[in-house]
C-alpha atoms as a PDB file:
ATOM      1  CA  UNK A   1      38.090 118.600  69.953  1.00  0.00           C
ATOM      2  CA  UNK A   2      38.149 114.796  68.372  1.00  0.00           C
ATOM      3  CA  UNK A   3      35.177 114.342  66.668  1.00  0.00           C
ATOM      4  CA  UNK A   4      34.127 110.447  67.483  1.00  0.00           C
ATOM      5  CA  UNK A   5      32.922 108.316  64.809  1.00  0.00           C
ATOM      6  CA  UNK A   6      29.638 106.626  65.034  1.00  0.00           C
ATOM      7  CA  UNK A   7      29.838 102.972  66.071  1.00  0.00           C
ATOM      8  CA  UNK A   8      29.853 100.448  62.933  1.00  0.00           C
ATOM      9  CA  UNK A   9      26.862  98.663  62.578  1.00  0.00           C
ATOM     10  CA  UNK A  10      27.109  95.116  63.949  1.00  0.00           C
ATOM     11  CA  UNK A  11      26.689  92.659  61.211  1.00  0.00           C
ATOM     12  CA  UNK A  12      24.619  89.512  61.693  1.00  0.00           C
ATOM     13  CA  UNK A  13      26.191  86.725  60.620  1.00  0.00           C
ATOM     14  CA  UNK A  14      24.383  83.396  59.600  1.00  0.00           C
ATOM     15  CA  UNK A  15      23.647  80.809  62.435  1.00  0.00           C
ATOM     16  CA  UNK A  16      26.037  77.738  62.041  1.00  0.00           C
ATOM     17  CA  UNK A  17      24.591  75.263  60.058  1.00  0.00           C
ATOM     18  CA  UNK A  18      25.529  72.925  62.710  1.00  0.00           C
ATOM     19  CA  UNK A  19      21.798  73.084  64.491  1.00  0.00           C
ATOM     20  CA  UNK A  20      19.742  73.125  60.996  1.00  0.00           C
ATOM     21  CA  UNK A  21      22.162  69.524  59.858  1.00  0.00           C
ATOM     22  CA  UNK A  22      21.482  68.129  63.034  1.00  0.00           C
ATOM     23  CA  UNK A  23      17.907  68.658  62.669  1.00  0.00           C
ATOM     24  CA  UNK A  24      17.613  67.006  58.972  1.00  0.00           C
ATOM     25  CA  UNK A  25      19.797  64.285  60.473  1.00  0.00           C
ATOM     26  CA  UNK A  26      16.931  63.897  62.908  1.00  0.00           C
ATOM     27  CA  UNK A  27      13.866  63.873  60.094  1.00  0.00           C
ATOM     28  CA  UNK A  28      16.481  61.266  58.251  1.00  0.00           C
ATOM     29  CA  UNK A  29      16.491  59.100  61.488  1.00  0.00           C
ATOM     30  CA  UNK A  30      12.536  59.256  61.737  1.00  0.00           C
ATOM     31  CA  UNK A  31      11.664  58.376  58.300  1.00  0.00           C
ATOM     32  CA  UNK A  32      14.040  55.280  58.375  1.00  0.00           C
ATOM     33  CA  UNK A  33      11.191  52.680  60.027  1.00  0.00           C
ATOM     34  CA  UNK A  34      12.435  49.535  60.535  1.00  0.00           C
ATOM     35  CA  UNK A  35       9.960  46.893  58.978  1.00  0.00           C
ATOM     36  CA  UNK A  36       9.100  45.840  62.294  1.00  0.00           C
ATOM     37  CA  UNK A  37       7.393  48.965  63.041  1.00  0.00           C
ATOM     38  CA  UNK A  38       5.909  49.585  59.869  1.00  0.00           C
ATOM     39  CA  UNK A  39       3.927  46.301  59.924  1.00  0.00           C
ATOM     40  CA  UNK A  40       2.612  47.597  64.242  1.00  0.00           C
ATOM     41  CA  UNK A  41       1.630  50.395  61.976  1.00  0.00           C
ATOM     42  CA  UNK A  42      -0.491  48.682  59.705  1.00  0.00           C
ATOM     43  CA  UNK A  43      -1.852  46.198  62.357  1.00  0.00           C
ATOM     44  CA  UNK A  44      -2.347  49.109  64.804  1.00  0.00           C
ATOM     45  CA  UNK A  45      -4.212  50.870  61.388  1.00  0.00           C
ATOM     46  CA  UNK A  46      -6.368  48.120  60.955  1.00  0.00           C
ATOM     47  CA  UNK A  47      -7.815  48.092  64.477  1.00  0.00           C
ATOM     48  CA  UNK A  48      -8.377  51.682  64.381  1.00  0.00           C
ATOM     49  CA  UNK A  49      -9.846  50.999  60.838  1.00  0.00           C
ATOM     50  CA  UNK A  50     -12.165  48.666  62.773  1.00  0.00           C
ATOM     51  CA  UNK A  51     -13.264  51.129  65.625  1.00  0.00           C
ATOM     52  CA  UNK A  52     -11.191  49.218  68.529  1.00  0.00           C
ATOM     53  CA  UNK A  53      -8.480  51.627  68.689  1.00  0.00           C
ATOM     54  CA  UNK A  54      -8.889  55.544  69.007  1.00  0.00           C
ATOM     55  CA  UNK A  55      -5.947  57.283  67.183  1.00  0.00           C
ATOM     56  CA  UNK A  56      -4.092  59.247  69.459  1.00  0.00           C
ATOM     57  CA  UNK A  57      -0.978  61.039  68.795  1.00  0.00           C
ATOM     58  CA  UNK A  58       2.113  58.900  68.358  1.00  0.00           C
ATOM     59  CA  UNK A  59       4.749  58.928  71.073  1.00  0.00           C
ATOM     60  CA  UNK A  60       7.645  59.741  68.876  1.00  0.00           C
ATOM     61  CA  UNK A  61       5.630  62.730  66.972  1.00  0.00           C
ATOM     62  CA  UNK A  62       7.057  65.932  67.754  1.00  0.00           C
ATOM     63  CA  UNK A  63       5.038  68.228  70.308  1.00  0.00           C
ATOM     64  CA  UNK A  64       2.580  70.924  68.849  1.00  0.00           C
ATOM     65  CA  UNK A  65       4.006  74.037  67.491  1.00  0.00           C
ATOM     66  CA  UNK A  66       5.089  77.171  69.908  1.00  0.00           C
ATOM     67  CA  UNK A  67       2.565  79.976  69.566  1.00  0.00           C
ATOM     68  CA  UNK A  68       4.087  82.644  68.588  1.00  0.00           C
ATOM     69  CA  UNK A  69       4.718  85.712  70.488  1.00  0.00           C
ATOM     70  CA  UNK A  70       2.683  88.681  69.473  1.00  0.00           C
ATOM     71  CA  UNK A  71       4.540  91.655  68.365  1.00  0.00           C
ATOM     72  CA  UNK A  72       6.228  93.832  70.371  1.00  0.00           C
ATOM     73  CA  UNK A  73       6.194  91.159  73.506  1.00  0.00           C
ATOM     74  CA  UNK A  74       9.248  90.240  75.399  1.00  0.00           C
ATOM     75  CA  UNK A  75       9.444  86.731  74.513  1.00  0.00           C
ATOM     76  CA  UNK A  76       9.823  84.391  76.943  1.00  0.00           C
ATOM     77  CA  UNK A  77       6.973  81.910  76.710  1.00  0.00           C
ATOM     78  CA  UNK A  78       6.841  78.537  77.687  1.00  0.00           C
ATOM     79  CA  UNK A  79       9.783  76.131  77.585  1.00  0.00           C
ATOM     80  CA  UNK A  80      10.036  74.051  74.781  1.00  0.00           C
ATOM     81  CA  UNK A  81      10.192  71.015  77.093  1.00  0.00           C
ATOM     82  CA  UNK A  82       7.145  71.718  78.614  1.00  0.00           C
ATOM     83  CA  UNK A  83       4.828  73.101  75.730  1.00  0.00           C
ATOM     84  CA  UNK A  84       2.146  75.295  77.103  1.00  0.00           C
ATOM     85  CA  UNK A  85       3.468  75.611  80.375  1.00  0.00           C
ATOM     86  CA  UNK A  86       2.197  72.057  81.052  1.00  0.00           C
ATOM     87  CA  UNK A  87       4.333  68.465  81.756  1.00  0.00           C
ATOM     88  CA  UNK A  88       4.962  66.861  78.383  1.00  0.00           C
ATOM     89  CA  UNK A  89       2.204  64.172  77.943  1.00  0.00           C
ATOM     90  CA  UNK A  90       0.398  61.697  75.825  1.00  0.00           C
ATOM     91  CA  UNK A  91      -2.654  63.755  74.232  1.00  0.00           C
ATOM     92  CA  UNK A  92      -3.648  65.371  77.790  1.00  0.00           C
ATOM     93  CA  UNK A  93      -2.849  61.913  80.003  1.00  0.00           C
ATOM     94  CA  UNK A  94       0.905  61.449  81.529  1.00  0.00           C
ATOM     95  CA  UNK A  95       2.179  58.006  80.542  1.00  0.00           C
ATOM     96  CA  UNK A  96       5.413  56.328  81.332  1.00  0.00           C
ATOM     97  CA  UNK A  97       8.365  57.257  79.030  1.00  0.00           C
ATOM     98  CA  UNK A  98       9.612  54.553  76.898  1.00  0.00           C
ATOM     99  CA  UNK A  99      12.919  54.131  79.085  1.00  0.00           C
ATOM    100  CA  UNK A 100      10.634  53.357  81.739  1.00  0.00           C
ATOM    101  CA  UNK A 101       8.645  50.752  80.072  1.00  0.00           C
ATOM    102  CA  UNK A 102      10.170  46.582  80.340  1.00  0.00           C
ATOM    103  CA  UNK A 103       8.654  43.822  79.202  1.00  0.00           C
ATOM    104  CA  UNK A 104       9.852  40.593  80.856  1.00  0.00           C
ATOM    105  CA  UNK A 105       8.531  36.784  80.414  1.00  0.00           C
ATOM    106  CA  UNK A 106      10.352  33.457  82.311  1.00  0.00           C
ATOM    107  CA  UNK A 107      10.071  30.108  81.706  1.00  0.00           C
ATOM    108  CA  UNK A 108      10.117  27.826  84.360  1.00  0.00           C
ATOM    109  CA  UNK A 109      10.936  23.731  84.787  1.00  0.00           C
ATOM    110  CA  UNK A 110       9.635  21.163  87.594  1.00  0.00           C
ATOM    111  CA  UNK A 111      11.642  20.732  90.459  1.00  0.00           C
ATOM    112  CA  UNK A 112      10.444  19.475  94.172  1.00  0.00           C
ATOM    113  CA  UNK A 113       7.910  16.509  94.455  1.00  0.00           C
ATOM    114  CA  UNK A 114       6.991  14.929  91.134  1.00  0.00           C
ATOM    115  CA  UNK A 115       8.366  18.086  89.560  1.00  0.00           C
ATOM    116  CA  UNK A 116       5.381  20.341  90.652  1.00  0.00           C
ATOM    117  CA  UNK A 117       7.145  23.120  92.105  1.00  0.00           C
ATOM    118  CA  UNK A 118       8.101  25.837  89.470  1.00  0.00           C
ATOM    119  CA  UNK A 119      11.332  27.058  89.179  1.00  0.00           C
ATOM    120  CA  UNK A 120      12.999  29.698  87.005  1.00  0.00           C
ATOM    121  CA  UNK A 121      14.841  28.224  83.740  1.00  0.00           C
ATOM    122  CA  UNK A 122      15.046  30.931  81.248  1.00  0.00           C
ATOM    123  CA  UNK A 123      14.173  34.771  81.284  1.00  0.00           C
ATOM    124  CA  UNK A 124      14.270  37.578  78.837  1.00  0.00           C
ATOM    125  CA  UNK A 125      13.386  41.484  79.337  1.00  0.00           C
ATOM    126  CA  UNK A 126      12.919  43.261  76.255  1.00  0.00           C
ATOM    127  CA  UNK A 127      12.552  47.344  75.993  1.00  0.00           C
ATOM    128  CA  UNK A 128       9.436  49.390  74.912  1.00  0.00           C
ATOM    129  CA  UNK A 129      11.048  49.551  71.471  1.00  0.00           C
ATOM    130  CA  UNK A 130      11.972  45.599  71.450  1.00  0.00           C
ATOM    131  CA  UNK A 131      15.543  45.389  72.052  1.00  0.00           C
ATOM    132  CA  UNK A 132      16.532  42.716  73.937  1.00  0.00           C
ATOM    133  CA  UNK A 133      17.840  43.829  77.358  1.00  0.00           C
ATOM    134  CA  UNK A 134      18.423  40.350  78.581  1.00  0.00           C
ATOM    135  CA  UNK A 135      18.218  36.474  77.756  1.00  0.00           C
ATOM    136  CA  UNK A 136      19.705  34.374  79.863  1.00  0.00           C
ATOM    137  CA  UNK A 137      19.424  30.574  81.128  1.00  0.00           C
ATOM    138  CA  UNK A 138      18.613  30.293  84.911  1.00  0.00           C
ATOM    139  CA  UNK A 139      19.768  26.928  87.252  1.00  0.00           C
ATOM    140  CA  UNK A 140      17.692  26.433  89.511  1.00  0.00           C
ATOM    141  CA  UNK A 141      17.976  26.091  93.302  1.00  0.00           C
ATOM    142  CA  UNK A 142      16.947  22.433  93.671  1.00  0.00           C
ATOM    143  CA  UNK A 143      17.892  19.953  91.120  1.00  0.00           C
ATOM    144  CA  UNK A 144      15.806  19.734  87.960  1.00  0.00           C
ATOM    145  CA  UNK A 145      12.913  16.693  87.839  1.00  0.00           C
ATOM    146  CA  UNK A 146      10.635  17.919  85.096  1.00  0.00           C
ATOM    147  CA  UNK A 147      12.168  20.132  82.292  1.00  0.00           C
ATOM    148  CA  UNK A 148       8.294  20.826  80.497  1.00  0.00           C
ATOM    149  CA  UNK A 149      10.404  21.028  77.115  1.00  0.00           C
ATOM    150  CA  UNK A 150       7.104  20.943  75.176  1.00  0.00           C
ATOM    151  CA  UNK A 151       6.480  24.263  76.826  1.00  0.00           C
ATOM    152  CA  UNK A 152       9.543  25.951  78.180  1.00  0.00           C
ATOM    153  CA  UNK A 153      11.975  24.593  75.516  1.00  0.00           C
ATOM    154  CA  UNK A 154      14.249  24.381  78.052  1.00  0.00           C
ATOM    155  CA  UNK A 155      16.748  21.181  77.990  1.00  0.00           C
ATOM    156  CA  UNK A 156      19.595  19.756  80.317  1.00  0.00           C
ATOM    157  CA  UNK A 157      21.639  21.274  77.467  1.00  0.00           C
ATOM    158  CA  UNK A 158      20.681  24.240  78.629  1.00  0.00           C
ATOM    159  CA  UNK A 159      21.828  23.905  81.968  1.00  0.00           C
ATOM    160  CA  UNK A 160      25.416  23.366  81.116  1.00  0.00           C
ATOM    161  CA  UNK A 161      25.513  27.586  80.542  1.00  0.00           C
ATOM    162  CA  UNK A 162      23.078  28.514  83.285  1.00  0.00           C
ATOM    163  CA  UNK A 163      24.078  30.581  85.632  1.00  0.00           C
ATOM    164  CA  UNK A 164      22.998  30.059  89.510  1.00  0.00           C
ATOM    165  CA  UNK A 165      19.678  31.444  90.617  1.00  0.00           C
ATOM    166  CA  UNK A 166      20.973  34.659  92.795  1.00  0.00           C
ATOM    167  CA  UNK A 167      23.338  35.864  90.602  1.00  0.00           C
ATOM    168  CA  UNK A 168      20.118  35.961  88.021  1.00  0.00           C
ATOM    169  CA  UNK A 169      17.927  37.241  90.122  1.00  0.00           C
ATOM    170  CA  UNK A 170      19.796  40.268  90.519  1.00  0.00           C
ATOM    171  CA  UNK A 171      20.742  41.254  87.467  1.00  0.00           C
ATOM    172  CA  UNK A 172      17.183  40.936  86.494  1.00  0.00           C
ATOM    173  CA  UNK A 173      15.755  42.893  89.309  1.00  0.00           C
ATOM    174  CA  UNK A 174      18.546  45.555  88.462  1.00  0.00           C
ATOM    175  CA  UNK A 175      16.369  46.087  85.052  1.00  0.00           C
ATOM    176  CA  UNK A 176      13.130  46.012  86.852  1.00  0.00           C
ATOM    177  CA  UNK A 177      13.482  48.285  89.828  1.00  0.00           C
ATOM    178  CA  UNK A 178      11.419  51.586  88.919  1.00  0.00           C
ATOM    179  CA  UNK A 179      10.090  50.805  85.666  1.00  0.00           C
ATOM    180  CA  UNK A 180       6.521  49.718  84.426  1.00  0.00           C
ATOM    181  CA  UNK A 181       6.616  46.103  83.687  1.00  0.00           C
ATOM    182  CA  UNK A 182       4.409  44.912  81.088  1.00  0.00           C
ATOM    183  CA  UNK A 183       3.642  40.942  80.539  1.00  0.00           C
ATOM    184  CA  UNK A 184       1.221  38.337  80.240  1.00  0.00           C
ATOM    185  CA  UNK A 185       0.139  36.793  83.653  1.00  0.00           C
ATOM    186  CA  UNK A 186       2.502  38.561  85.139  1.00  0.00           C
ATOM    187  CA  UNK A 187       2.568  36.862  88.807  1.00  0.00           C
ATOM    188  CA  UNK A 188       3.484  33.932  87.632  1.00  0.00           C
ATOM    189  CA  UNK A 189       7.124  35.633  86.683  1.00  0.00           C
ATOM    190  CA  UNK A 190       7.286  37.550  89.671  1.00  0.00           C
ATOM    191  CA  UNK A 191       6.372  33.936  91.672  1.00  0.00           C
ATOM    192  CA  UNK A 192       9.612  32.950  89.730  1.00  0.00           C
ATOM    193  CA  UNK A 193      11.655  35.548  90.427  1.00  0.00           C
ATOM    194  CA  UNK A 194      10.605  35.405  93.757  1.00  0.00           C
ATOM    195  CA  UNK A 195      10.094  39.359  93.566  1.00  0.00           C
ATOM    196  CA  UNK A 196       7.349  41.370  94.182  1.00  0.00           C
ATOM    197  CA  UNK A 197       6.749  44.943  92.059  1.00  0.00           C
ATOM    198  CA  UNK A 198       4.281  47.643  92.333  1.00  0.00           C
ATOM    199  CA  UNK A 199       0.811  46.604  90.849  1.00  0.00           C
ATOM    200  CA  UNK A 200       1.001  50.275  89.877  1.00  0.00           C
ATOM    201  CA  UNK A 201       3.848  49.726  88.041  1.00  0.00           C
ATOM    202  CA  UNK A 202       2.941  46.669  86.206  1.00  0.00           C
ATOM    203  CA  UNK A 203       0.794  46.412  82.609  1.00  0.00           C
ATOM    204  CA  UNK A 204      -0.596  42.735  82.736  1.00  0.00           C
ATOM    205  CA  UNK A 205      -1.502  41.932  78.791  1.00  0.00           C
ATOM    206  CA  UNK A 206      -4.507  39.521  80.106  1.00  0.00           C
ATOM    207  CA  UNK A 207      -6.064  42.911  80.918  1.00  0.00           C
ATOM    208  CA  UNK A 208      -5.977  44.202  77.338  1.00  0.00           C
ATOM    209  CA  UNK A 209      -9.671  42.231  75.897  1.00  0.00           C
ATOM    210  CA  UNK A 210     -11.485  44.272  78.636  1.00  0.00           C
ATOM    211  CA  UNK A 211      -9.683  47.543  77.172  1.00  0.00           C
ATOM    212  CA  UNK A 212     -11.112  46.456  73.135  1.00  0.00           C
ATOM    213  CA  UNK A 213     -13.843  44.332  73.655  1.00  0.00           C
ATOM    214  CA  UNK A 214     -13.459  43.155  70.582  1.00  0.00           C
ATOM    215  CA  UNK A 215     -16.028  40.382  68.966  1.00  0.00           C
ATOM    216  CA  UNK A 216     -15.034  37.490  69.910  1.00  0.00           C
ATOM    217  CA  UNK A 217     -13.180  37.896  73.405  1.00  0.00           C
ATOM    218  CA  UNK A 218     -15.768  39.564  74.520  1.00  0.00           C
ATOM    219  CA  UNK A 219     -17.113  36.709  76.978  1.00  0.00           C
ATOM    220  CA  UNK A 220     -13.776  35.647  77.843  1.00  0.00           C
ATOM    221  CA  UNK A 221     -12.223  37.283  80.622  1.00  0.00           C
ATOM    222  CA  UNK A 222      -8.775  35.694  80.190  1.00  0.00           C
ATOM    223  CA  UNK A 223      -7.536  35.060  77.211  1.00  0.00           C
ATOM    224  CA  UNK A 224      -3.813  32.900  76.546  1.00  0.00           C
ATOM    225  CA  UNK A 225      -1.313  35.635  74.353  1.00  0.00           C
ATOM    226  CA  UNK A 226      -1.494  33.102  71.844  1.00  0.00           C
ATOM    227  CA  UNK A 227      -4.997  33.932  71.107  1.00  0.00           C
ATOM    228  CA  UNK A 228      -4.467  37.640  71.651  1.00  0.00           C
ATOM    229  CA  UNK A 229      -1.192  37.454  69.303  1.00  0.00           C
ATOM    230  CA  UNK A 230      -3.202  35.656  66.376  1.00  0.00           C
ATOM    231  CA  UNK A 231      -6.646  38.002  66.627  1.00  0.00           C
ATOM    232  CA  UNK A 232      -5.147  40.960  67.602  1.00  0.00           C
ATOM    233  CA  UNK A 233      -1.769  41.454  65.799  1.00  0.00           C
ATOM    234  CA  UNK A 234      -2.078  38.762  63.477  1.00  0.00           C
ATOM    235  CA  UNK A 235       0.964  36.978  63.943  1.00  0.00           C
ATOM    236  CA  UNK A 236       1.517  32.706  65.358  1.00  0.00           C
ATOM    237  CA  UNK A 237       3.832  32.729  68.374  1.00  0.00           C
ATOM    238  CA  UNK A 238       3.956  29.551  70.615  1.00  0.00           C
ATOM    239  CA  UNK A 239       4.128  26.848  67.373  1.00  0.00           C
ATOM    240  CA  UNK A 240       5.620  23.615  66.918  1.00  0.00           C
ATOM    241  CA  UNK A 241       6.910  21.549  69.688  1.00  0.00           C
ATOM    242  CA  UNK A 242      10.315  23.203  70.731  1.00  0.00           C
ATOM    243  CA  UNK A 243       8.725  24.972  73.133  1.00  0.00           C
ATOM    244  CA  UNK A 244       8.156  28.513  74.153  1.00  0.00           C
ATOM    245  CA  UNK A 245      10.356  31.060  73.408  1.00  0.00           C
ATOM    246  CA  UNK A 246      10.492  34.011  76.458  1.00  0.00           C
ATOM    247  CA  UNK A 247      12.190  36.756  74.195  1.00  0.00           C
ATOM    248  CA  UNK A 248       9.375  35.789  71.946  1.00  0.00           C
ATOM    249  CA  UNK A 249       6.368  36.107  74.238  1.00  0.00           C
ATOM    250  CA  UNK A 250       8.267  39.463  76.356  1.00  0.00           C
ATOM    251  CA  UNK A 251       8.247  40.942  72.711  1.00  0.00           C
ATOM    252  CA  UNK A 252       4.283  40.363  71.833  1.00  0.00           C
ATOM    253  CA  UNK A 253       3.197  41.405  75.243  1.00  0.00           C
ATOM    254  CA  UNK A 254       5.285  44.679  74.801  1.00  0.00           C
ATOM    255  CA  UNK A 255       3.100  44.918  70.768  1.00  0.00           C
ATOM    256  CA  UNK A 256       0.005  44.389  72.795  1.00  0.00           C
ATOM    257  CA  UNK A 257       0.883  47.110  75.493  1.00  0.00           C
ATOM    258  CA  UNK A 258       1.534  49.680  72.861  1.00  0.00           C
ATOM    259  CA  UNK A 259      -1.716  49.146  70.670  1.00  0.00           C
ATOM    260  CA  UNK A 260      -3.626  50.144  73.631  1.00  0.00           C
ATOM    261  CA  UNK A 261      -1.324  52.156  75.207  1.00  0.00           C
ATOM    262  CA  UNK A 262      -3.017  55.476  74.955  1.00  0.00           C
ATOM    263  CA  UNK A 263      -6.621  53.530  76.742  1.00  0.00           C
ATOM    264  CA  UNK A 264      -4.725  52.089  78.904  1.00  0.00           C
ATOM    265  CA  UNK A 265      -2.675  54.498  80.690  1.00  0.00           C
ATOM    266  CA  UNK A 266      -5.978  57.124  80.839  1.00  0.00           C
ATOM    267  CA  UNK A 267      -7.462  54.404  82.912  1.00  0.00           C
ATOM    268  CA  UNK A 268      -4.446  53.832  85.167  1.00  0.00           C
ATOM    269  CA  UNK A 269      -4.706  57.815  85.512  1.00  0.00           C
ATOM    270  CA  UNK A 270      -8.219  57.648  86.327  1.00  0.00           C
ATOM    271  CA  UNK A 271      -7.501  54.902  89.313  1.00  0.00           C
ATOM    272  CA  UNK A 272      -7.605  56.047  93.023  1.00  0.00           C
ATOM    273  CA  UNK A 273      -4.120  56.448  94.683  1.00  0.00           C
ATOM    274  CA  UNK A 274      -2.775  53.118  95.791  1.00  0.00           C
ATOM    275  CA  UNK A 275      -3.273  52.080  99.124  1.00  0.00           C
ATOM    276  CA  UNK A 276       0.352  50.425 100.725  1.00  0.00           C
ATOM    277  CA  UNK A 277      -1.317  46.727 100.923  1.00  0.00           C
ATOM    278  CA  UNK A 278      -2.545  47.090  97.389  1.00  0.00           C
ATOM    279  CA  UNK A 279       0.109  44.951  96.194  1.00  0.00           C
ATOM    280  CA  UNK A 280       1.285  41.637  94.215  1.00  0.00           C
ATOM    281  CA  UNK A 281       0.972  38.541  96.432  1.00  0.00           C
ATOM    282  CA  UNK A 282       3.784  36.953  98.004  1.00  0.00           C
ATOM    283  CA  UNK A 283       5.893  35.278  96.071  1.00  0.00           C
ATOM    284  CA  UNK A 284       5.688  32.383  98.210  1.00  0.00           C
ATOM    285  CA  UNK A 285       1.997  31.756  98.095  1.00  0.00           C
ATOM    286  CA  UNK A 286       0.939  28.257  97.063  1.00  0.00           C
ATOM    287  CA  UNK A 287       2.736  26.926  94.197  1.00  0.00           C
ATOM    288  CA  UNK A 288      -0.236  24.590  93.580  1.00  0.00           C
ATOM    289  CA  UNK A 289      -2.515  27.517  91.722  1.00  0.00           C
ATOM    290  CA  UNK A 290       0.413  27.645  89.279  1.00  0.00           C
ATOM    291  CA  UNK A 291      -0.005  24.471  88.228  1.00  0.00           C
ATOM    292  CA  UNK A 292      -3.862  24.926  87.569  1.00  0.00           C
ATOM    293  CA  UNK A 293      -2.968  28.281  86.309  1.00  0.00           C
ATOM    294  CA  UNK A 294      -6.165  29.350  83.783  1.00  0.00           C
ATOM    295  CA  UNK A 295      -3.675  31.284  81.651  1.00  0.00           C
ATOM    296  CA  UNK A 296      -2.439  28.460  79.763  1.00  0.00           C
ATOM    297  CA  UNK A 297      -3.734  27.576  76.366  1.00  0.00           C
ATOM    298  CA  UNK A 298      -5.867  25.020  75.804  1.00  0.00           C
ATOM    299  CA  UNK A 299      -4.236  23.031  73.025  1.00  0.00           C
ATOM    300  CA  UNK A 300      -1.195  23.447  75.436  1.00  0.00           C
ATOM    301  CA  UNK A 301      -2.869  21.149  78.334  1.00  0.00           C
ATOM    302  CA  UNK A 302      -2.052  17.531  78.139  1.00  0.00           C
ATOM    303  CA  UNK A 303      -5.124  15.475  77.627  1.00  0.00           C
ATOM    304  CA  UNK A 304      -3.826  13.474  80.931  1.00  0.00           C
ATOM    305  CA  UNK A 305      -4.037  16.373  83.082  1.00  0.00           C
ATOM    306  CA  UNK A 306      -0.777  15.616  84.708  1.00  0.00           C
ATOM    307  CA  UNK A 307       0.506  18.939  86.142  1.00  0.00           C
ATOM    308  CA  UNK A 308       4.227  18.155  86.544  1.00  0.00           C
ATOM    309  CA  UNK A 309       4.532  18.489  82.361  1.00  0.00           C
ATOM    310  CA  UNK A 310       2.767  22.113  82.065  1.00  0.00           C
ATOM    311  CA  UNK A 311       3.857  25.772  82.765  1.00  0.00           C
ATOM    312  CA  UNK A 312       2.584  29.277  82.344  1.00  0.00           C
ATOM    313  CA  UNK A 313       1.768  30.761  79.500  1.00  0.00           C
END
């Protein structure tokens, strides 16, 4: 009779350090802030220094810790992805990820009748983190009266490398199909663009004084995102007399959406489902209320109050 051997032991043998490298690669990659974000830091610090801003747990922190499994248990447990057995989420309210989250702003010149009708010239989407997903000059569909360079900065120059209207329009759209838009006075772009997005999907930055209340802003219920740029984040956009930049202003209405991101998407969670005529107005509504549009600065409107040399904020 052959006597069998007992089985050797199987040896463990160290995980690759392939996972643990990766992982200090990833710490390396969060540390590295950009100076851009370190000075939202300190501006978003200062507000919640000032009691207008809960703190809230930063989108890019990493979820709460597993609880362990107690001893002798079979594992399992909740999937990493979904800590807790619940939908990953900002403190306990769902918010948009930041692939979904645009910020667009256009900048329109005078065409029609004494150049009153608005027409797109210019129009940049940024992304959540403030890349810029696209800049590009706009010719319009009737020719060009009024070019508002004071405001829109646009110039015939400009026209020379525009590309036509509906070729624009799509590849814009294209970015803004299923995605929460944020932006300042946002129907005027959409008017523009001739386009008309879910209000449920859309983060209008005129909105954000009623979300801080801070002194000051209080009383006004509409405030330009030059004002909200200078009391808010500290920072002068609009200045000088070249006009208004659109990457610019997309940018600072995407700073303003994040400072109150947390508030803001708690109340959007708190909102009654959306009924299917709760919706944008038509693009093609009067083009005279853009004209007296309340959004514009003040120092912007000419002391004449001729309406063929303004545009939207």
């Amino acid at each position: 009779m052959v006597s069998q051997e007992a089985p050797e032991p199987v040896q463990c043998l160290p995980l690759p350090l392939t996972g643990l490298n990766a992982k200090d690669v990833l710490g390396r990659k969060h540390k590295r802030r950009s100076r851009q974000h370190q000075r939202f830091m300190a501006r978003k610090a200062l507000l919640q220094g000032q009691g207008l801003l809960s703190t809230p747990p930063e989108p890019w922190s990493s979820p709460p810790p597993m609880p362990k499994a107690p001893p002798g248990s079979s594992g399992g447990g909740p999937s990493p992805r979904a800590p807790y057995g619940r939908k990953p989420t900002l403190g306990s309210i769902a918010r948009p990820l930041p692939s979904k989250l645009v910020a667009v702003d256009c900048e329109m010149v005078g065409t029609g009748p004494h150049g009153r009708v608005s027409e797109l010239a210019r129009c940049s989407v940024v992304s959540y983190h403030g890349d810029v997903l696209y800049d590009k000059y706009i010719r319009p569909e009737m020719p060009v009266v009024d070019y508002r360079t004071r405001w829109s900065g646009i110039t015939r120059q400009h026209m020379h490398k525009a590309i036509p209207f509906q070729v624009a329009q799509k590849e814009i759209l294209k970015l803004l199909k299923g995605k929460v838009v944020v932006g300042h006075a946002l129907h005027n772009d959409f008017r523009a663009l001739k386009y008309i997005h879910p209000r449920s999907h859309t983060r209008d930055t005129t909105y954000v004084p009623s979300l801080l209340s801070p002194p000051g802003l209080s009383s006004r219920a509409r405030v330009s995102l030059k004002d909200l740029a200078l009391q808010l984040l500290h920072k002068k956009i609009q200045v000088g007399h070249c006009g208004h930049s659109s990457v610019e202003d997309a940018l600072t209405a995407m700073e303003l959406y994040r400072l109150v991101e947390e508030r803001w998407e708690q109340q959007e969670a708190s909102r009654p489902q959306a009924h299917p005529e709760d919706r944008e107005p038509d693009s093609s509504s009067n083009l005279e209320q853009y004209m007296e549009d309340q959004y514009w600065p003040e120092d912007l409107v000419m002391g004449s109050g001729g309406g063929a040399g303004q545009t939207q904020d």
